[in-house]
PDB file of N, CA and C in Angstrom:
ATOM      1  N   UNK A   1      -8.045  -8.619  45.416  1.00  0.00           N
ATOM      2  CA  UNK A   1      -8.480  -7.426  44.712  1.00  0.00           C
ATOM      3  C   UNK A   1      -7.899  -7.387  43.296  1.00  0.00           C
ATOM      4  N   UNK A   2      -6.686  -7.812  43.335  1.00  0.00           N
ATOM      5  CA  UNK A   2      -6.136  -7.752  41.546  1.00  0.00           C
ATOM      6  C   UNK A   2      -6.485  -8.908  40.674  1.00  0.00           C
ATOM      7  N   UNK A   3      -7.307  -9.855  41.231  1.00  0.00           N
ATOM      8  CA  UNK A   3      -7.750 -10.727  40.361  1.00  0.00           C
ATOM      9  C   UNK A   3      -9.060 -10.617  40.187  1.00  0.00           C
ATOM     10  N   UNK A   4      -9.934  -9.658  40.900  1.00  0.00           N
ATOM     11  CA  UNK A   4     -10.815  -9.112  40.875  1.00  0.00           C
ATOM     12  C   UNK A   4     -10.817  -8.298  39.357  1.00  0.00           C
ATOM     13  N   UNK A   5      -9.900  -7.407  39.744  1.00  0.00           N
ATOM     14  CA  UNK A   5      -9.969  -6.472  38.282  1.00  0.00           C
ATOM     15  C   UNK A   5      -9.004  -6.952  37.126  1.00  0.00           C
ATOM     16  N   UNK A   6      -8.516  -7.808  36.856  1.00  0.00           N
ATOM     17  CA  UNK A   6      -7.978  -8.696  36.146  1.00  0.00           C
ATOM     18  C   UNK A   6      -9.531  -9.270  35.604  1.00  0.00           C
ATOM     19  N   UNK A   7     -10.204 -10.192  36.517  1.00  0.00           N
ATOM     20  CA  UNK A   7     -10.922 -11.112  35.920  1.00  0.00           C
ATOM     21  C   UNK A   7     -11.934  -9.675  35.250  1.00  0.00           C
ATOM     22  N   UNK A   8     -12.397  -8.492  35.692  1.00  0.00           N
ATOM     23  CA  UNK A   8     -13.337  -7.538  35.477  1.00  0.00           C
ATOM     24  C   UNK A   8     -12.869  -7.441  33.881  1.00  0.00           C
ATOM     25  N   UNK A   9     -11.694  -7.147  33.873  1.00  0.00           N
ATOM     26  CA  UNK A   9     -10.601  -6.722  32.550  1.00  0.00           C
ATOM     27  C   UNK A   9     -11.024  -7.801  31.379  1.00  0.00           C
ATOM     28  N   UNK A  10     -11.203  -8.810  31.879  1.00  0.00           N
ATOM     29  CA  UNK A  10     -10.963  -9.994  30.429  1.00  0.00           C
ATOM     30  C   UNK A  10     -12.468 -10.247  30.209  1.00  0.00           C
ATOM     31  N   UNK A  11     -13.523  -9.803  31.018  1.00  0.00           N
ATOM     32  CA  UNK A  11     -14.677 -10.103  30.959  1.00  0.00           C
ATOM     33  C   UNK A  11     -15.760  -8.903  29.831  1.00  0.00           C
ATOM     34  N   UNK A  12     -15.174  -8.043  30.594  1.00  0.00           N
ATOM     35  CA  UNK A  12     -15.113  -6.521  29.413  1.00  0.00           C
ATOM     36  C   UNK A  12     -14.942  -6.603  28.246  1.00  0.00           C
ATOM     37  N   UNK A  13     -13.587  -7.139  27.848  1.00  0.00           N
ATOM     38  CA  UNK A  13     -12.876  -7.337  26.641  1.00  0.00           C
ATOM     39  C   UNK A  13     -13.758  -8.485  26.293  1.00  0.00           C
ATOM     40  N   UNK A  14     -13.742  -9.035  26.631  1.00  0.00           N
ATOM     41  CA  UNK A  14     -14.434 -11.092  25.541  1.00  0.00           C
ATOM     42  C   UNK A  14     -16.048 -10.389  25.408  1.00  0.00           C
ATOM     43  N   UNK A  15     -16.500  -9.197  26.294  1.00  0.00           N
ATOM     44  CA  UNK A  15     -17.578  -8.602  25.883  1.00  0.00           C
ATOM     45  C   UNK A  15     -17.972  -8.100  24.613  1.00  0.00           C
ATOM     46  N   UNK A  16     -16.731  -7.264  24.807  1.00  0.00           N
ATOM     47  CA  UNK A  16     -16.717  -6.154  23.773  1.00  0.00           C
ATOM     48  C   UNK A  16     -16.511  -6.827  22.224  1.00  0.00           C
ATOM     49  N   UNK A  17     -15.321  -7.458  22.444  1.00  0.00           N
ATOM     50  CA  UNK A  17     -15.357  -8.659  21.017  1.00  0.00           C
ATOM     51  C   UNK A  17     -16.153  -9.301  20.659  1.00  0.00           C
ATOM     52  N   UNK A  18     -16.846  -9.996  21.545  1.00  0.00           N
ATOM     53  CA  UNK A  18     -17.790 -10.792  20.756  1.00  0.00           C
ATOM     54  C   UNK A  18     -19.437  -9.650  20.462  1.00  0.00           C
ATOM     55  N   UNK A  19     -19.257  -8.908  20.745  1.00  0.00           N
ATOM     56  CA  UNK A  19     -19.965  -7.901  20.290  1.00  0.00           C
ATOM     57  C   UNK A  19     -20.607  -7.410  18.814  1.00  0.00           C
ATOM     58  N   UNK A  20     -19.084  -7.605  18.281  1.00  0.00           N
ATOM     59  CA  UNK A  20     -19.050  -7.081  16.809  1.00  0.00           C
ATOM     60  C   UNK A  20     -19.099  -8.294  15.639  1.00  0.00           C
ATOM     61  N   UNK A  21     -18.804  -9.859  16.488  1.00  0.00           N
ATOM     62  CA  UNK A  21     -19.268 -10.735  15.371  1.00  0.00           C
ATOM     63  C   UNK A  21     -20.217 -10.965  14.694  1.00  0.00           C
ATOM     64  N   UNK A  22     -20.171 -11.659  14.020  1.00  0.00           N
ATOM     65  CA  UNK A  22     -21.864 -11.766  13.170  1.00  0.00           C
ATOM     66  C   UNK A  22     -22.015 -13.551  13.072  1.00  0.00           C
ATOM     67  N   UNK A  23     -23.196 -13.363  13.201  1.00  0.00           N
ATOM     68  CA  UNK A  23     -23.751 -14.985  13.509  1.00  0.00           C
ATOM     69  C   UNK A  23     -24.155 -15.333  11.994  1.00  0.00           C
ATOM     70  N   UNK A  24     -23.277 -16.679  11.552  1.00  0.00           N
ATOM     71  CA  UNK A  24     -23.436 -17.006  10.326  1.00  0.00           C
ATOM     72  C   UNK A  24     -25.496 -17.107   9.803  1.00  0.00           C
ATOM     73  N   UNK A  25     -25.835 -17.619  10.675  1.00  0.00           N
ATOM     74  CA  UNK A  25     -27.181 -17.892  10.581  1.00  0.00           C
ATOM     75  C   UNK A  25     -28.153 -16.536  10.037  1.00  0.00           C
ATOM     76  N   UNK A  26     -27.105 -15.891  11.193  1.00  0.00           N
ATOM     77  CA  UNK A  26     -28.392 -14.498  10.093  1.00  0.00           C
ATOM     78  C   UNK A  26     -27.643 -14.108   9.038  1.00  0.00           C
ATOM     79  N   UNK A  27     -26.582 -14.218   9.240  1.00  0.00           N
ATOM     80  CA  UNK A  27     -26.360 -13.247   7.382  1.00  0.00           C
ATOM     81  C   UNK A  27     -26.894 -13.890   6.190  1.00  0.00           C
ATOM     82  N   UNK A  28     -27.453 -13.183   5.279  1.00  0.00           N
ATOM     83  CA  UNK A  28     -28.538 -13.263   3.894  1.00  0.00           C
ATOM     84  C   UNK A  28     -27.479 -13.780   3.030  1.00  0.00           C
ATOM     85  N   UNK A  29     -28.486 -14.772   1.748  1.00  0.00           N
ATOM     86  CA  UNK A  29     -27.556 -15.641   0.810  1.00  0.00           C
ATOM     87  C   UNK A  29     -27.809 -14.591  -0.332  1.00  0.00           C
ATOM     88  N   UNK A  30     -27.621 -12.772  -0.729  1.00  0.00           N
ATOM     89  CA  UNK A  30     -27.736 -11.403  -1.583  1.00  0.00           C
ATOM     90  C   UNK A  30     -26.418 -12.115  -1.992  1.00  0.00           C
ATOM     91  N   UNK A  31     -26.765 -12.282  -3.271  1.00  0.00           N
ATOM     92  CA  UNK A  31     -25.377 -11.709  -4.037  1.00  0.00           C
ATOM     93  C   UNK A  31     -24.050 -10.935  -3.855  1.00  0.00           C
ATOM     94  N   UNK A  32     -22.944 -11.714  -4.082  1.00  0.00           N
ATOM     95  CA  UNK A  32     -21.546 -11.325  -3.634  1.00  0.00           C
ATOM     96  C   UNK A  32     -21.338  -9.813  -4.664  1.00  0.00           C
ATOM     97  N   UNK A  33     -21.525  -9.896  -5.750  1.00  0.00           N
ATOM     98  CA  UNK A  33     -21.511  -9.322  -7.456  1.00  0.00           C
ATOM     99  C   UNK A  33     -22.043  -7.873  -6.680  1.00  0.00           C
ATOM    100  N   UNK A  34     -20.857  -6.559  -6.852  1.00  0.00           N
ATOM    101  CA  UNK A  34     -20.776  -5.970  -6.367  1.00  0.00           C
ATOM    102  C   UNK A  34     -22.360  -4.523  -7.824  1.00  0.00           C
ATOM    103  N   UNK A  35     -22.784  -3.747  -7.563  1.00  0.00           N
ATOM    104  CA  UNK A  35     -24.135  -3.239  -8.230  1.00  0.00           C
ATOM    105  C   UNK A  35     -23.550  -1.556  -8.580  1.00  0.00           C
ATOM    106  N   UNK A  36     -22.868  -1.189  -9.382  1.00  0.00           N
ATOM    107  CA  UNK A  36     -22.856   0.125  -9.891  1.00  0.00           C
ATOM    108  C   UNK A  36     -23.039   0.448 -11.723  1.00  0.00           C
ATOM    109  N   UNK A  37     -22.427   1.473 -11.385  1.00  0.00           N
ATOM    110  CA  UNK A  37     -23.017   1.447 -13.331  1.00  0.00           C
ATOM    111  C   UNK A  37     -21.480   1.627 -13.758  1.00  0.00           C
ATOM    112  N   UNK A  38     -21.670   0.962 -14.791  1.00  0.00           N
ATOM    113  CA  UNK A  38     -19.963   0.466 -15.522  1.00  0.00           C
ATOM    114  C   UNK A  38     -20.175   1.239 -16.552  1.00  0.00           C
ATOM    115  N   UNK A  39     -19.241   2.325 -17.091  1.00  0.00           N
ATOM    116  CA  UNK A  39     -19.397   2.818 -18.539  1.00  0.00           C
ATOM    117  C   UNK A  39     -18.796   1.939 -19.342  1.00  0.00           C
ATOM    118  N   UNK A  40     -19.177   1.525 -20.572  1.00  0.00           N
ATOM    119  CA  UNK A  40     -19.006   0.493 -21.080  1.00  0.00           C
ATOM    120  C   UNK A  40     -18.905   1.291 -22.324  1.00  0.00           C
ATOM    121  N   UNK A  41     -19.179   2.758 -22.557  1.00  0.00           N
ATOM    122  CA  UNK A  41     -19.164   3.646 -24.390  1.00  0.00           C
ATOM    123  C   UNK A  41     -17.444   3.587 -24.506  1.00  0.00           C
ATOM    124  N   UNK A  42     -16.461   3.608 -23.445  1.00  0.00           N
ATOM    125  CA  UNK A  42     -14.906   4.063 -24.108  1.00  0.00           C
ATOM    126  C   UNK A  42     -14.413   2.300 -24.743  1.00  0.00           C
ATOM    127  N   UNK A  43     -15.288   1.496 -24.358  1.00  0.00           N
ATOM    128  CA  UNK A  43     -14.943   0.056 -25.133  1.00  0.00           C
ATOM    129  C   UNK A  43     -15.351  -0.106 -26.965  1.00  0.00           C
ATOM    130  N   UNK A  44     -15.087  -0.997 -27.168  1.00  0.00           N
ATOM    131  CA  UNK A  44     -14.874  -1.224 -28.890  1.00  0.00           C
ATOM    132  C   UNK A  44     -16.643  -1.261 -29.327  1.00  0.00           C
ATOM    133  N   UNK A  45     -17.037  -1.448 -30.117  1.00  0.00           N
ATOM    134  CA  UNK A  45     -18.434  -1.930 -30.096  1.00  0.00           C
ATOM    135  C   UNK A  45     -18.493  -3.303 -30.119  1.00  0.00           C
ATOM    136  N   UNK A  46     -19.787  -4.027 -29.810  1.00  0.00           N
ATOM    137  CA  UNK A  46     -19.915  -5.158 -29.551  1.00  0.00           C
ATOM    138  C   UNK A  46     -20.904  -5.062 -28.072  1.00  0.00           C
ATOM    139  N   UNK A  47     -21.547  -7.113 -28.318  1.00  0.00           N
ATOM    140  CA  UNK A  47     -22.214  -7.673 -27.424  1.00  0.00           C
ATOM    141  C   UNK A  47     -21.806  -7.376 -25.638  1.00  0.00           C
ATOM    142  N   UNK A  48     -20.212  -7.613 -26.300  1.00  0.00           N
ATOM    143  CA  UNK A  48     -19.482  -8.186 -24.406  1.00  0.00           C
ATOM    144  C   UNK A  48     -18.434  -7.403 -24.489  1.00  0.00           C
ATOM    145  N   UNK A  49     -18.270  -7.782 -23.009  1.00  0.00           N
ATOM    146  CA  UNK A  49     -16.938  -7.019 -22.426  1.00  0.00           C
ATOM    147  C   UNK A  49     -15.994  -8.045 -21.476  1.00  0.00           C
ATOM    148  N   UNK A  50     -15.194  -8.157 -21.100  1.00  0.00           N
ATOM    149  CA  UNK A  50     -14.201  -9.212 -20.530  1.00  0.00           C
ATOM    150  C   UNK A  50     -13.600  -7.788 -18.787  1.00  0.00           C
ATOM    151  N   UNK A  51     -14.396  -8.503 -17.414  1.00  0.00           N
ATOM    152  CA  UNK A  51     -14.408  -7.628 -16.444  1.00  0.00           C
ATOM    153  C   UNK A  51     -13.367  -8.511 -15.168  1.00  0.00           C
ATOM    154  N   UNK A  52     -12.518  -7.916 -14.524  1.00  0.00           N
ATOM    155  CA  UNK A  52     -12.060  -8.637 -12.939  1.00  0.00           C
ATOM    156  C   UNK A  52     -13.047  -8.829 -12.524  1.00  0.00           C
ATOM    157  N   UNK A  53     -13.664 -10.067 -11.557  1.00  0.00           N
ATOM    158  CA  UNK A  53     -14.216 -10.444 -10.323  1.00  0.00           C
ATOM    159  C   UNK A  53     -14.179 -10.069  -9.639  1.00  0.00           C
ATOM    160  N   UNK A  54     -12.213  -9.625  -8.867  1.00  0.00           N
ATOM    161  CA  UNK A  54     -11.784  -9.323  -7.782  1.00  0.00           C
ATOM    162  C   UNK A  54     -11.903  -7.647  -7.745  1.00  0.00           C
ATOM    163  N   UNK A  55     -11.388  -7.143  -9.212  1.00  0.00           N
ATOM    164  CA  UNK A  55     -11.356  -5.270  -9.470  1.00  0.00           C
ATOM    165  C   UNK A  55     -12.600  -5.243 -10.519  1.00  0.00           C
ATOM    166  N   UNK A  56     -13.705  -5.023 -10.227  1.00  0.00           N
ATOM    167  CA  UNK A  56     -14.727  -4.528 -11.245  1.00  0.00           C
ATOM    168  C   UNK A  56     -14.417  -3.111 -12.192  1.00  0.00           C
ATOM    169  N   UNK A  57     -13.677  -2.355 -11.737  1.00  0.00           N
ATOM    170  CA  UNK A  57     -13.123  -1.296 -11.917  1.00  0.00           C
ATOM    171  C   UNK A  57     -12.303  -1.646 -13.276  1.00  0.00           C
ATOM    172  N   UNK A  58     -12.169  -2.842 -13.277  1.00  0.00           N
ATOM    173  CA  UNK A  58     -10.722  -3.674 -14.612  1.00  0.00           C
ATOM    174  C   UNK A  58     -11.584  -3.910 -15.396  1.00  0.00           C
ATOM    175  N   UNK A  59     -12.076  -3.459 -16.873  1.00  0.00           N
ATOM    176  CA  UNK A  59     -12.445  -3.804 -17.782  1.00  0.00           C
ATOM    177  C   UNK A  59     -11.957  -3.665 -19.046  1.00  0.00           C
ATOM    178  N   UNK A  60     -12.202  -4.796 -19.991  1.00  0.00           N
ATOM    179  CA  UNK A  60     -11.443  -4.472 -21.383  1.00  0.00           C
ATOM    180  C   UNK A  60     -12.048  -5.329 -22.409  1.00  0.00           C
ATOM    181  N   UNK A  61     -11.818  -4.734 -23.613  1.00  0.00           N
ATOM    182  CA  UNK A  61     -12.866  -5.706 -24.799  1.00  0.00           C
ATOM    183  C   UNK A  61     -12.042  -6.945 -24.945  1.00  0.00           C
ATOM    184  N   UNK A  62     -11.213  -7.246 -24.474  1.00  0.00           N
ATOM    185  CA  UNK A  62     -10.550  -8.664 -25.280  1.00  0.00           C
ATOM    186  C   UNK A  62     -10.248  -9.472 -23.875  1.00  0.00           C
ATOM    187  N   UNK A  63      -9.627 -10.559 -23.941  1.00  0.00           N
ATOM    188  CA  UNK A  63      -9.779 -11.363 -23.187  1.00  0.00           C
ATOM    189  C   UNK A  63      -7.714 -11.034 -22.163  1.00  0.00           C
ATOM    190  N   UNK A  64      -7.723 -11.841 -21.309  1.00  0.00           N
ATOM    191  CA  UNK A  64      -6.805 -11.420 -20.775  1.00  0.00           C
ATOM    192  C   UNK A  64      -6.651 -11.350 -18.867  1.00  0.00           C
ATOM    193  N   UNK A  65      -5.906 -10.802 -18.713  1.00  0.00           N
ATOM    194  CA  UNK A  65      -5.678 -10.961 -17.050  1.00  0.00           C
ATOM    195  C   UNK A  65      -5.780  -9.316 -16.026  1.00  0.00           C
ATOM    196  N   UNK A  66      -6.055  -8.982 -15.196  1.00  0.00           N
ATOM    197  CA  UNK A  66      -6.355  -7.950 -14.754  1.00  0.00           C
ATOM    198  C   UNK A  66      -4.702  -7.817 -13.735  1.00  0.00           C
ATOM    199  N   UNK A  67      -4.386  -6.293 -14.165  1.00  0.00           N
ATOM    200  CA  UNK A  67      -3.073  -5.995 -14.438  1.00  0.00           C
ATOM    201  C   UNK A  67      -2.789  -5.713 -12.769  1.00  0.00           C
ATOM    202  N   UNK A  68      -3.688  -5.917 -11.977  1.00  0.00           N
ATOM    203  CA  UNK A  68      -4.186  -5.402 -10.383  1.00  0.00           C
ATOM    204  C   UNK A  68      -4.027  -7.171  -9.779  1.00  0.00           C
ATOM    205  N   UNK A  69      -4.897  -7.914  -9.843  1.00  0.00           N
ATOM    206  CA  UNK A  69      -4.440  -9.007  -9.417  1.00  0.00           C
ATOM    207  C   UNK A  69      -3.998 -10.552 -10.277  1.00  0.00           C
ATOM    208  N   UNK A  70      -3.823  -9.817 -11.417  1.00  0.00           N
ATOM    209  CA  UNK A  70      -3.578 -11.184 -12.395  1.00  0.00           C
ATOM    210  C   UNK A  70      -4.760 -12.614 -12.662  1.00  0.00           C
ATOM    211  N   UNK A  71      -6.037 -11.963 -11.992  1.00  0.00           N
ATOM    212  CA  UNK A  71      -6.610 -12.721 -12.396  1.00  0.00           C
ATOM    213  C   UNK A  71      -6.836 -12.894 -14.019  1.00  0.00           C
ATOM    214  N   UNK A  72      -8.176 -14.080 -14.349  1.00  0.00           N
ATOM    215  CA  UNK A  72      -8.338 -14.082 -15.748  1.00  0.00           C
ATOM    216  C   UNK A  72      -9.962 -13.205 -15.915  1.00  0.00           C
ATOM    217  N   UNK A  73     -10.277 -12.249 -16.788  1.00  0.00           N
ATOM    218  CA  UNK A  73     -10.740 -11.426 -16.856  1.00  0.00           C
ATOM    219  C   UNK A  73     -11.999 -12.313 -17.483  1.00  0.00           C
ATOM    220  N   UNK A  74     -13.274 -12.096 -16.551  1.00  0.00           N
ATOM    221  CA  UNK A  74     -14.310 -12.924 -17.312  1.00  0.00           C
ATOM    222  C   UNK A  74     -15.257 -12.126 -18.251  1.00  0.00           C
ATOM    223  N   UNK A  75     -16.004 -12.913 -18.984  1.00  0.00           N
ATOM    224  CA  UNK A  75     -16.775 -12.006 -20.124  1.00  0.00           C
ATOM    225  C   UNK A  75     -18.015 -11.832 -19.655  1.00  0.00           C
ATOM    226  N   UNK A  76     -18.443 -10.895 -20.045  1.00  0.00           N
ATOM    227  CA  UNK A  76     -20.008 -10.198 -19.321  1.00  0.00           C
ATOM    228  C   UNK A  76     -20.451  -9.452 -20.817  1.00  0.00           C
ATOM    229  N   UNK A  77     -21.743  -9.782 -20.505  1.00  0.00           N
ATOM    230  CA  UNK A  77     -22.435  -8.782 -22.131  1.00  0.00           C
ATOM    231  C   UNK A  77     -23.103  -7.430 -21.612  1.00  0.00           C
ATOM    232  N   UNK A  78     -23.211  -6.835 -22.662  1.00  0.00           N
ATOM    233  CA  UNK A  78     -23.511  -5.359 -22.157  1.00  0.00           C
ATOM    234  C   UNK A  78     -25.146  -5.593 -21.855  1.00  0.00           C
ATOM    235  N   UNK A  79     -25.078  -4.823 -21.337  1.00  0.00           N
ATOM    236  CA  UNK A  79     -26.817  -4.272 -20.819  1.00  0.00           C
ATOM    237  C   UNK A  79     -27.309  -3.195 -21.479  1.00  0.00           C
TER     238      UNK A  79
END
């Protein structure tokens, strides 16, 4: 009887987990590049802007590292 509900127990669980994975096959090749609207008027004037990858939120007119993860801040032109 206790290996009964033992085995019931782990069968449940490996249920329930594999439940919530996701099968590489279906997930879509959409763009990683996260889609909101960036105010870009409190920057200098000009073409571009220099943005984090990792913090989109990190933007600045000159070139440089994002003060959040030290990345190197890439350049993007305005829209």
């Amino acid at each position: 009887m206790k290996k009964t509900i033992i085995l019931s127990a782990a069968v449940v669980a490996f249920t329930f987990s594999s439940c919530n994975s996701t099968n590489p096959a279906e997930q879509t090749t959409e763009s990683t590049e996260q889609n909101f609207k960036l105010d870009t008027t409190m920057l200098k004037s000009g073409e571009s802007f220099y943005q984090c990858s990792m913090d989109p939120d990190v933007v600045s007119d000159k070139v440089g590292a994002c003060p959040k993860c030290g990345m190197d801040l890439e350049k993007k032109e305005k829209k």
